[in-house]
C-alpha atoms as a PDB file:
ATOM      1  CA  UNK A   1     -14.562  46.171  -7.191  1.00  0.00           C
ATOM      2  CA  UNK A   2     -10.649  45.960  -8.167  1.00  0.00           C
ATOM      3  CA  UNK A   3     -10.180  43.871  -5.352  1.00  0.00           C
ATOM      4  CA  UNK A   4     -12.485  41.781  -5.485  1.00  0.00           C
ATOM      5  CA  UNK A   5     -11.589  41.398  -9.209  1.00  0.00           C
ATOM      6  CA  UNK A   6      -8.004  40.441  -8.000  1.00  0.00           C
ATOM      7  CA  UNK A   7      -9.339  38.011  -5.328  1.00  0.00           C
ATOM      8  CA  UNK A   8     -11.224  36.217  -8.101  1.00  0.00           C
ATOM      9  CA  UNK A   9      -8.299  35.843 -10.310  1.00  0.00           C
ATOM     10  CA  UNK A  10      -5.681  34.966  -7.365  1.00  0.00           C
ATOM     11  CA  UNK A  11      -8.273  32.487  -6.651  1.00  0.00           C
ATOM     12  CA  UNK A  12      -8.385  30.890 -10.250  1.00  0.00           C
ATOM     13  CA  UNK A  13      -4.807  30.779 -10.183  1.00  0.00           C
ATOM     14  CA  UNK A  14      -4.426  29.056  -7.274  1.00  0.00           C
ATOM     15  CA  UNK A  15      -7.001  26.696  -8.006  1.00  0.00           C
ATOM     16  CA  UNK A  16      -5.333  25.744 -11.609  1.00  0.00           C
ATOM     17  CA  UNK A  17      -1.728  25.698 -10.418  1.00  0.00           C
ATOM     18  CA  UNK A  18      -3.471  22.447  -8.114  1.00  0.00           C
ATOM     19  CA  UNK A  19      -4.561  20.912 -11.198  1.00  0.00           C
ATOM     20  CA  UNK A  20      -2.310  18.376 -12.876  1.00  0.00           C
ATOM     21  CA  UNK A  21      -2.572  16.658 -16.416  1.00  0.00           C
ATOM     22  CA  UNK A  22      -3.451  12.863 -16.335  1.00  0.00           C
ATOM     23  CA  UNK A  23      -0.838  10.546 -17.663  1.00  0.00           C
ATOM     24  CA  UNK A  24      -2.013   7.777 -19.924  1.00  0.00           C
ATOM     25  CA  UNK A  25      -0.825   4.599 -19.014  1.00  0.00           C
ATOM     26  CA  UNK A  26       1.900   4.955 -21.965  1.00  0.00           C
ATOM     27  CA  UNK A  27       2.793   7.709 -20.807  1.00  0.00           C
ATOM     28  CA  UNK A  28       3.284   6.171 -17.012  1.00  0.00           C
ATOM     29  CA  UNK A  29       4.870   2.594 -18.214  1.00  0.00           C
ATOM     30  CA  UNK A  30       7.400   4.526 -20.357  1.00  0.00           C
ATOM     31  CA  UNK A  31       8.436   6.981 -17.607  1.00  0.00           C
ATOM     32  CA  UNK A  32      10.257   5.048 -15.801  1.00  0.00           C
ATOM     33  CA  UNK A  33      12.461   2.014 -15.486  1.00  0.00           C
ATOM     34  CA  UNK A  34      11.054  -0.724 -13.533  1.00  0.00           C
ATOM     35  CA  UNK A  35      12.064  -3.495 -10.931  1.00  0.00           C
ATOM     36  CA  UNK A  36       9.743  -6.665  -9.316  1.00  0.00           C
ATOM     37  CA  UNK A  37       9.207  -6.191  -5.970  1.00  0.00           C
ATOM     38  CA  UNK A  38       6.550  -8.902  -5.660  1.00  0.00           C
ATOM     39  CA  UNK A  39       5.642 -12.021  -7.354  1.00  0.00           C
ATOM     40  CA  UNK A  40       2.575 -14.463  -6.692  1.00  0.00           C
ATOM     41  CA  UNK A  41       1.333 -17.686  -8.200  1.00  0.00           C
ATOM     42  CA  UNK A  42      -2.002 -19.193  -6.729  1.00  0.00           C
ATOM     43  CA  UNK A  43      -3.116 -21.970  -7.124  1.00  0.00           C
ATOM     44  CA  UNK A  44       0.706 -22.874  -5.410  1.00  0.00           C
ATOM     45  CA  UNK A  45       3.574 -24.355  -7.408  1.00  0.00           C
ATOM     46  CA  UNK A  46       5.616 -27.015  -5.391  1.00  0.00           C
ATOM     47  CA  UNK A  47       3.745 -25.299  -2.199  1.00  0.00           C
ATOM     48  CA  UNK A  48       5.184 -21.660  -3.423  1.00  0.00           C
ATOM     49  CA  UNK A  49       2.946 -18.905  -3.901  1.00  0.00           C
ATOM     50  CA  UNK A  50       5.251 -16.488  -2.885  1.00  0.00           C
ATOM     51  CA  UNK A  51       7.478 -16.683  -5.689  1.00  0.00           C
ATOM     52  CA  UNK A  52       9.642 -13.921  -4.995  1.00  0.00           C
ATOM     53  CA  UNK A  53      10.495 -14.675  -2.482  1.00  0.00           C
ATOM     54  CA  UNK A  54      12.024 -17.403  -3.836  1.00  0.00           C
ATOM     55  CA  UNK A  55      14.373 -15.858  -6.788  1.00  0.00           C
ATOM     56  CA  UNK A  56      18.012 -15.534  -6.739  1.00  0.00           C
ATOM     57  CA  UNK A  57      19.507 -11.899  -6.216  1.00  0.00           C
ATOM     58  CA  UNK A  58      20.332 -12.198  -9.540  1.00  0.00           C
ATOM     59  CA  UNK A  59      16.823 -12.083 -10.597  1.00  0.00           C
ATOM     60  CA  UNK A  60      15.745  -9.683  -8.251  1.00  0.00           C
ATOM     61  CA  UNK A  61      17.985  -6.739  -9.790  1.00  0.00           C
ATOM     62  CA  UNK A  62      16.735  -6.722 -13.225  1.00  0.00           C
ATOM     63  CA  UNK A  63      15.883  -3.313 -14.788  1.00  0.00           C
ATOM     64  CA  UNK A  64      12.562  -3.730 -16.924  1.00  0.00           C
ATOM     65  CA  UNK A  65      12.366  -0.686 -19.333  1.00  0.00           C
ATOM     66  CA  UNK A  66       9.106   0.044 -22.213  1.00  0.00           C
ATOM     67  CA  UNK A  67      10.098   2.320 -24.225  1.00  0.00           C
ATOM     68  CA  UNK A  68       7.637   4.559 -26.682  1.00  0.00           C
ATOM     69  CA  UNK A  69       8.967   2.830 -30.079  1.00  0.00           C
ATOM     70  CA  UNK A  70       7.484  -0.488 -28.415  1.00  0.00           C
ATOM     71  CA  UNK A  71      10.677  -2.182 -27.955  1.00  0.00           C
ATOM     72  CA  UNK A  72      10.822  -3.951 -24.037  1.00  0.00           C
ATOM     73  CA  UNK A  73      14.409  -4.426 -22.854  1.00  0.00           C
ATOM     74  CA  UNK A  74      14.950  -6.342 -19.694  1.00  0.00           C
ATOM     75  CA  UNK A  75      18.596  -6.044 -17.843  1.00  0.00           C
ATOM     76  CA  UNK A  76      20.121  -8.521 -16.076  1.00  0.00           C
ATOM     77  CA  UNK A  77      21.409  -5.450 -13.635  1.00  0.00           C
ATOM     78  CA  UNK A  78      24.514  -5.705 -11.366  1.00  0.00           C
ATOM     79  CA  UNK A  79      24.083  -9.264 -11.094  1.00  0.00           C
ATOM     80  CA  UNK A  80      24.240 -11.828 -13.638  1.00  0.00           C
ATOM     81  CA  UNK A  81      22.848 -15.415 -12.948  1.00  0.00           C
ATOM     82  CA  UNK A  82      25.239 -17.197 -15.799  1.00  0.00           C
ATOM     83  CA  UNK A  83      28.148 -14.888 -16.314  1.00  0.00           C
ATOM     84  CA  UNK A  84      27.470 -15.947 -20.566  1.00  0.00           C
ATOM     85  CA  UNK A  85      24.054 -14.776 -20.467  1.00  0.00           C
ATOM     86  CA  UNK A  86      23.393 -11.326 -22.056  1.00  0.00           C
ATOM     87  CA  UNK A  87      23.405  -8.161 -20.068  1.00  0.00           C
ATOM     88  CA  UNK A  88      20.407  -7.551 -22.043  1.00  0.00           C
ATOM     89  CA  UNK A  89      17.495  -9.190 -24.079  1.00  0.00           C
ATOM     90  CA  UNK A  90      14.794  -7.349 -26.320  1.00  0.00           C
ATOM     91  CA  UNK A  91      11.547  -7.877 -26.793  1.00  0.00           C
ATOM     92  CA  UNK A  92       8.206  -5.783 -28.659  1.00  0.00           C
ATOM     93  CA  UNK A  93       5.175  -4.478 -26.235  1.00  0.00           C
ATOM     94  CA  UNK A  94       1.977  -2.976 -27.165  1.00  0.00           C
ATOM     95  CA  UNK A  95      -0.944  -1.628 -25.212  1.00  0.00           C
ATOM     96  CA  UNK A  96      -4.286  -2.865 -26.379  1.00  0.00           C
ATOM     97  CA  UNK A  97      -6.629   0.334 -27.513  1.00  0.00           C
ATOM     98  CA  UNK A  98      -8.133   1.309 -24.034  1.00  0.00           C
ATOM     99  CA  UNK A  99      -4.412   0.641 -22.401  1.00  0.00           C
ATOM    100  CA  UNK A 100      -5.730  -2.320 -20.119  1.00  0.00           C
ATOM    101  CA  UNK A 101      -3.469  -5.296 -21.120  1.00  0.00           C
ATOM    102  CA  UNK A 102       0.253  -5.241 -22.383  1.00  0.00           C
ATOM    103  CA  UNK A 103       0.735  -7.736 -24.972  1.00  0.00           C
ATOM    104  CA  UNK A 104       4.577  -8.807 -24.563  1.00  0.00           C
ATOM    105  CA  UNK A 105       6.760 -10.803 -27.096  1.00  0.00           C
ATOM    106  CA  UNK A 106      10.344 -11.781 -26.410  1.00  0.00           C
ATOM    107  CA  UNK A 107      12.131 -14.849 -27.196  1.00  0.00           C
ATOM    108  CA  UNK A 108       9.380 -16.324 -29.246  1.00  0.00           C
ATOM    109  CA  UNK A 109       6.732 -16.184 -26.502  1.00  0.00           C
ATOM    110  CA  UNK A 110       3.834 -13.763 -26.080  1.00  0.00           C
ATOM    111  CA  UNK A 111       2.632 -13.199 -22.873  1.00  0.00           C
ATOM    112  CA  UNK A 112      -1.014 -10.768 -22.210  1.00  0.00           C
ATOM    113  CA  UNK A 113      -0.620  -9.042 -19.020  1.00  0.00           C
ATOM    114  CA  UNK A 114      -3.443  -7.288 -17.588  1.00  0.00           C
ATOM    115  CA  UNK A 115      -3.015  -4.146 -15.877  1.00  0.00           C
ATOM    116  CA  UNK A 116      -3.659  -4.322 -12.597  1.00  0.00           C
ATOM    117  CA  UNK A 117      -2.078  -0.788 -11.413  1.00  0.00           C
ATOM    118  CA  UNK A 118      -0.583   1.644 -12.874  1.00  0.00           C
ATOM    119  CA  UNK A 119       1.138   5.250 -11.109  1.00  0.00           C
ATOM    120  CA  UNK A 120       4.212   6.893 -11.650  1.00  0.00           C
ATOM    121  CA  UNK A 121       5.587   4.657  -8.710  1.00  0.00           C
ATOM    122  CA  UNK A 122       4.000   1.386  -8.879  1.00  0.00           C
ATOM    123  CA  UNK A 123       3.116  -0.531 -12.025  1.00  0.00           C
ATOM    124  CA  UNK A 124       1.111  -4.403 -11.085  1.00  0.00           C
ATOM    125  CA  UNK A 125       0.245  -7.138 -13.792  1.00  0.00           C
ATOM    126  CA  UNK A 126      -1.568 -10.658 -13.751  1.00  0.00           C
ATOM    127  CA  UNK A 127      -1.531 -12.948 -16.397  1.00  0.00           C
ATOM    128  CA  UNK A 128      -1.807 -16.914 -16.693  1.00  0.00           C
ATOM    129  CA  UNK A 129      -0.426 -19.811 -17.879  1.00  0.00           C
ATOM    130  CA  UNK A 130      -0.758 -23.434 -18.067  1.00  0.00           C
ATOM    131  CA  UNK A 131       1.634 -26.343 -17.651  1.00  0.00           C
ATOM    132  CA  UNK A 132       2.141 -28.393 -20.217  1.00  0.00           C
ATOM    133  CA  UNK A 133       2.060 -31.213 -18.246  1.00  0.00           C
ATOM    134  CA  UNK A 134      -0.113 -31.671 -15.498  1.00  0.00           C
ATOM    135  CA  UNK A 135      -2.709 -29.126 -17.293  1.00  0.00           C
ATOM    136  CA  UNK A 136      -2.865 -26.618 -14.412  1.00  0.00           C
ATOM    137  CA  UNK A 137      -3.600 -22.677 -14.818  1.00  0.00           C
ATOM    138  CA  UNK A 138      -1.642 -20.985 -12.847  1.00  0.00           C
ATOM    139  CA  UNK A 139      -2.339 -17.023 -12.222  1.00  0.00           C
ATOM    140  CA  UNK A 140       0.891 -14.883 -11.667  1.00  0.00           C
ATOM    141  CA  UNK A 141       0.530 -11.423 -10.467  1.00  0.00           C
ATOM    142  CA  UNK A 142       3.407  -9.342 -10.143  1.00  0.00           C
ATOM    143  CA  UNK A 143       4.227  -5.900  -9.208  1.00  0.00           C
ATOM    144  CA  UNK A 144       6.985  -4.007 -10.294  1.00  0.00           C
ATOM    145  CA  UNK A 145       8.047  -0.101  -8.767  1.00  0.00           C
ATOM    146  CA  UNK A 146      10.082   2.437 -10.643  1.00  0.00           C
ATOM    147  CA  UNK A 147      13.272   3.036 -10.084  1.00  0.00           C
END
C-alpha cells in the first residue's frame, strides 16, 4: 500500500512539474524586446508587397520595447538613418480589455493593431490605413521576434 501510495504521488509530481502557467498577452509583449522580421502590404504599393524587404538596414535594427507602465519606446539600434534623428522616440500603448488589439500613440498618430500572434518568441500585428490621396486601404501585417 506504501508503494503504491508513493507511485501515486511521484506520479502527481511529475505530472505538475509538466504544467506551466499561461502568460497573458501583457505579460508576453512586455517580456521581451522586439525586432521586425517581416513586413507586408496587400493590396501592393508601387508593386511592393514585400515591404521589408525593401527597408534600409537602418530600419531593420530597431529595438521595439512595451513596457508595463504603457510607455512604447522604439530604438533606432546600431544604425541610425539621419545621424540627427533621436536614438530613441516614446510613445503610450494599451491593450484593449480581452488583449486582442494594441492601441499605439506616438508622434501624434494612433495606430490599432490587431494581434495576430503572440508567444514568447514571435509577436505578429495587422492594421490598416488609407492614403490620403488616391483613397486606397492598404492592410500591413507585420511580425516582429524577440530579441
Amino acid at each position: 500500500m506504501k508503494l503504491r501510495l508513493l507511485f501515486v504521488f511521484a506520479f502527481l509530481a511529475a505530472l505538475m512539474s509538466g504544467c506551466q502557467i499561461e502568460k497573458s498577452n501583457t505579460e508576453l509583449l512586455t517580456g521581451s524586446n522586439w525586432r521586425i522580421q517581416a513586413w507586408t502590404i496587400t493590396p501592393p504599393i508601387l508593386g511592393i508587397t514585400d515591404w521589408f524587404a525593401n527597408l534600409e538596414p537602418c530600419e531593420t535594427d530597431n529595438i521595439f520595447t512595451f513596457n508595463t507602465n504603457g510607455t512604447a519606446i522604439i530604438d533606432e539600434g546600431a544604425l541610425k538613418c539621419l545621424a540627427n534623428d533621436p536614438q530613441t522616440r516614446t510613445g503610450t500603448w494599451s491593450f484593449n480589455t480581452d488583449e486582442t488589439t494594441i492601441t499605439l500613440v506616438s508622434s501624434g498618430i494612433t495606430q490599432i493593431w490587431q494581434l495576430l500572434d503572440l508567444t514568447a518568441k514571435i509577436f505578429k500585428i495587422k492594421y490598416t490605413d488609407t492614403d490620403q490621396t488616391s483613397g486606397i486601404t492598404n492592410t500591413h501585417t507585420i511580425t516582429f521576434e524577440a530579441i
